[in-house]
C-alpha atoms as a PDB file:
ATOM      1  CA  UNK A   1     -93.005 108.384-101.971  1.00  0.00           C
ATOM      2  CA  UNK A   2     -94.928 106.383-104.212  1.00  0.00           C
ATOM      3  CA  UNK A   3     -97.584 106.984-107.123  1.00  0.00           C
ATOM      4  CA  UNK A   4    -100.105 105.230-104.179  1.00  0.00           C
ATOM      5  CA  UNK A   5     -99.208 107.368-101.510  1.00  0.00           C
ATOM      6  CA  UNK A   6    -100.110 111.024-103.915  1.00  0.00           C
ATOM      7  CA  UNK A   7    -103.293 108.716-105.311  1.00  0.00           C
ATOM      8  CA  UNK A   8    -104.319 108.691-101.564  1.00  0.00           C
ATOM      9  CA  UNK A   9    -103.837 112.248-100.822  1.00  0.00           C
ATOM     10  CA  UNK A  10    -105.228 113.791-103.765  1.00  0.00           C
ATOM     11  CA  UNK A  11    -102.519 116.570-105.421  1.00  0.00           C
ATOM     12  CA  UNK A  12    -104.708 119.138-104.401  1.00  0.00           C
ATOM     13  CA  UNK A  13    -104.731 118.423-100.767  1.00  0.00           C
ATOM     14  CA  UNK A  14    -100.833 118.105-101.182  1.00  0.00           C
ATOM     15  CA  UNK A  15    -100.395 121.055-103.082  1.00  0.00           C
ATOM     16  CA  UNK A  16    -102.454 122.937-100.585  1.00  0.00           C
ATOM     17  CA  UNK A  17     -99.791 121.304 -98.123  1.00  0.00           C
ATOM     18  CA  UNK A  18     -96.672 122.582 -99.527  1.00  0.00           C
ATOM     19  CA  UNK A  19     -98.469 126.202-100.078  1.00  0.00           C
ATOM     20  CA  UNK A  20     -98.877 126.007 -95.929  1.00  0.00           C
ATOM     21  CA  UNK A  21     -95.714 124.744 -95.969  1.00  0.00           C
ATOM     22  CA  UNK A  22     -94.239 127.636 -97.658  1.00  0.00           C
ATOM     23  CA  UNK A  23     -96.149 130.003 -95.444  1.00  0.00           C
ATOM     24  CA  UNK A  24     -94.958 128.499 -92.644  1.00  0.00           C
ATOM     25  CA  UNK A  25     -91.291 128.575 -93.675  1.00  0.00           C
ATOM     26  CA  UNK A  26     -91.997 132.371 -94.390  1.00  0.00           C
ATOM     27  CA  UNK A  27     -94.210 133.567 -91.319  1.00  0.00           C
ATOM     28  CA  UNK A  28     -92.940 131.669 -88.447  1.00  0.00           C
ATOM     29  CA  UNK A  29     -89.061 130.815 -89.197  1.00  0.00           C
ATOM     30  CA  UNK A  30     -88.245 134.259 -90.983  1.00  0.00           C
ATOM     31  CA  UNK A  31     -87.335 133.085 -94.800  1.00  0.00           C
ATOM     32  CA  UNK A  32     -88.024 135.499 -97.432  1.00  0.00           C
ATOM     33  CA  UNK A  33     -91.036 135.254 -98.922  1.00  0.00           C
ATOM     34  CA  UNK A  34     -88.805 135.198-102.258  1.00  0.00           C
ATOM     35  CA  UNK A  35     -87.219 131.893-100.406  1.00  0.00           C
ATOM     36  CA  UNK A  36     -90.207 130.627 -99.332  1.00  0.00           C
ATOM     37  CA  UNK A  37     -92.201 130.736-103.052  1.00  0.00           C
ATOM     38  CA  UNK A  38     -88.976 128.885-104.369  1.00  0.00           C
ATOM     39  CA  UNK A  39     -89.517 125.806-102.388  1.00  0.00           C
ATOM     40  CA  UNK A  40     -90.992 123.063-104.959  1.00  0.00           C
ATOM     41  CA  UNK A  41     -91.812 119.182-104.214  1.00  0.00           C
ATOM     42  CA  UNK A  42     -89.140 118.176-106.002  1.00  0.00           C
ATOM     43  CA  UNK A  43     -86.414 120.315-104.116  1.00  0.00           C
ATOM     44  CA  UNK A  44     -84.113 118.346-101.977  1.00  0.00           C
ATOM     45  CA  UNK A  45     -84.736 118.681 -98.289  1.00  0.00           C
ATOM     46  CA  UNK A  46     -81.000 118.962 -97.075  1.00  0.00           C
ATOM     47  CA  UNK A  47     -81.239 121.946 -99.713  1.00  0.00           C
ATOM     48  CA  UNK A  48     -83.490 124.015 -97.534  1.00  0.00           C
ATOM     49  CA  UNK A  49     -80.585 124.116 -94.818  1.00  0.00           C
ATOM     50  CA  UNK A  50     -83.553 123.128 -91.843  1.00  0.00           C
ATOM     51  CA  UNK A  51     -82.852 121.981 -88.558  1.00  0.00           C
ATOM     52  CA  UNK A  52     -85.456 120.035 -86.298  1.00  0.00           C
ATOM     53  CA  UNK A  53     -86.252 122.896 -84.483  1.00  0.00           C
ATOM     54  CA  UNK A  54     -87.565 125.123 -87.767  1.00  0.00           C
ATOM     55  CA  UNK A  55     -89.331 121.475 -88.816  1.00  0.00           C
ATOM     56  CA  UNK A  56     -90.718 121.387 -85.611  1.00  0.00           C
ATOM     57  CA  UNK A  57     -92.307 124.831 -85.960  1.00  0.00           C
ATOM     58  CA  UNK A  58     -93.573 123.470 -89.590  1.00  0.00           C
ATOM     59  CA  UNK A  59     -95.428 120.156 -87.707  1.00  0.00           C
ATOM     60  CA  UNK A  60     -96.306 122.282 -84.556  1.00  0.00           C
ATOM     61  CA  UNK A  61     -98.151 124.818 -87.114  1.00  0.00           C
ATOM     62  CA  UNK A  62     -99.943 121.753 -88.925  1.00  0.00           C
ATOM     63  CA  UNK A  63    -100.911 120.088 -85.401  1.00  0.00           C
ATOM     64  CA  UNK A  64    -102.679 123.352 -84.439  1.00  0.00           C
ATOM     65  CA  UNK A  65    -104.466 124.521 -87.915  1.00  0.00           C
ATOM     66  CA  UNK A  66    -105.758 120.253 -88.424  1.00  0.00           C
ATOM     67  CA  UNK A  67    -105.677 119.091 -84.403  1.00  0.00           C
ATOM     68  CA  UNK A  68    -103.120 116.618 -85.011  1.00  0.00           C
ATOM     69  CA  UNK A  69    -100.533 115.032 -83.250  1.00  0.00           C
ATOM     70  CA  UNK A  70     -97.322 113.577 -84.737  1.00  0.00           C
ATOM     71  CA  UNK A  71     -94.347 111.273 -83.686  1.00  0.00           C
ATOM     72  CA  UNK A  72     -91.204 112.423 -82.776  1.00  0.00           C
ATOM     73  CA  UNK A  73     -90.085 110.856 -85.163  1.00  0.00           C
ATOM     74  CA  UNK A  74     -91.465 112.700 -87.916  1.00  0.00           C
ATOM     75  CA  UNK A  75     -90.026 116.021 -87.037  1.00  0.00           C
ATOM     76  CA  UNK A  76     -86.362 114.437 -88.016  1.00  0.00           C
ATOM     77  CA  UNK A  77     -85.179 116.279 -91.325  1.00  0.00           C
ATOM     78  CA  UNK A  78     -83.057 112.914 -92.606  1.00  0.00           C
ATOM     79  CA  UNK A  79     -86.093 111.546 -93.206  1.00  0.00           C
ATOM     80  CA  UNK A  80     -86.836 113.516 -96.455  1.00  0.00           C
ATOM     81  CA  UNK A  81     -85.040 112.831 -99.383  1.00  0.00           C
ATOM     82  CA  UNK A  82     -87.540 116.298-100.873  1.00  0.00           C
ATOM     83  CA  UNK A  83     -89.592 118.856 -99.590  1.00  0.00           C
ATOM     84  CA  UNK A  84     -92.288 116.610-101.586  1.00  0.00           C
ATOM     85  CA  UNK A  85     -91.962 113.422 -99.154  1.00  0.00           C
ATOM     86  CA  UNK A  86     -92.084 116.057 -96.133  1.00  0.00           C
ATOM     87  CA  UNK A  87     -95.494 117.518 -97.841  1.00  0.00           C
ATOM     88  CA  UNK A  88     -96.866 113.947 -98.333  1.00  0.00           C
ATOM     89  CA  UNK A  89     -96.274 112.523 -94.731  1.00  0.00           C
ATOM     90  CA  UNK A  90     -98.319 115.572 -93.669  1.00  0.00           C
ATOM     91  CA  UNK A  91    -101.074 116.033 -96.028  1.00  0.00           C
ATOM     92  CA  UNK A  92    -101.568 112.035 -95.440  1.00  0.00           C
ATOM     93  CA  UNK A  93    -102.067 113.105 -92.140  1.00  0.00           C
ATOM     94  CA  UNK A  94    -104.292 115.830 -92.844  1.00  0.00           C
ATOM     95  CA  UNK A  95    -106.214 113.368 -95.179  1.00  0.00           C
ATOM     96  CA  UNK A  96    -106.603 111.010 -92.070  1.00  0.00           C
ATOM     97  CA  UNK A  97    -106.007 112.096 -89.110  1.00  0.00           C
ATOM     98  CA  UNK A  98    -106.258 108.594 -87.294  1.00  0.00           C
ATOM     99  CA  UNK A  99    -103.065 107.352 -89.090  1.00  0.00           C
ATOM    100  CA  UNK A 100    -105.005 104.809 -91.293  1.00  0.00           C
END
């Protein structure tokens, strides 16, 4: 994503994202917590061997904590080059939660 896109975020918000994330990845689709502090930004998605379903448990957790709702779409796991692009659609989303 671009330099805009983690400008508009903040890297706090989206490392606070990727810590959830990781928690997520740990607590609700049963990766080692030694797996689960690996993941980085910069790690390549495909990497992570997740299927939609285990992405949808990652949105599904982030629509309950921030009462959000995404787009099908968004739950498909070619869309992320890195775990980073995955953390920034969501902690946009988190940021503003109308989309804008």
């Amino acid at each position: 994503m671009a330099g805009a896109d983690r400008t508009a975020v903040g890297q706090e918000n989206a490392d606070a994202v990727l810590e959830e994330v990781r928690h997520v990845l740990e607590e609700q689709c049963e990766i080692s917590a030694e797996q689960a502090g690996a993941v980085t930004a910069s790690a390549p998605f495909a990497d992570l061997g997740l299927d939609s379903i285990t992405l949808a448990y990652v949105f599904t957790y982030f629509e309950r904590k921030h009462d959000l709702t995404f787009e099908n779409g968004d739950i498909d796991p070619t869309r992320y080059a890195t775990v980073g692009e995955l953390v920034e659609a969501i902690a946009r989303r988190v940021h503003d939660p109308a989309g804008h």
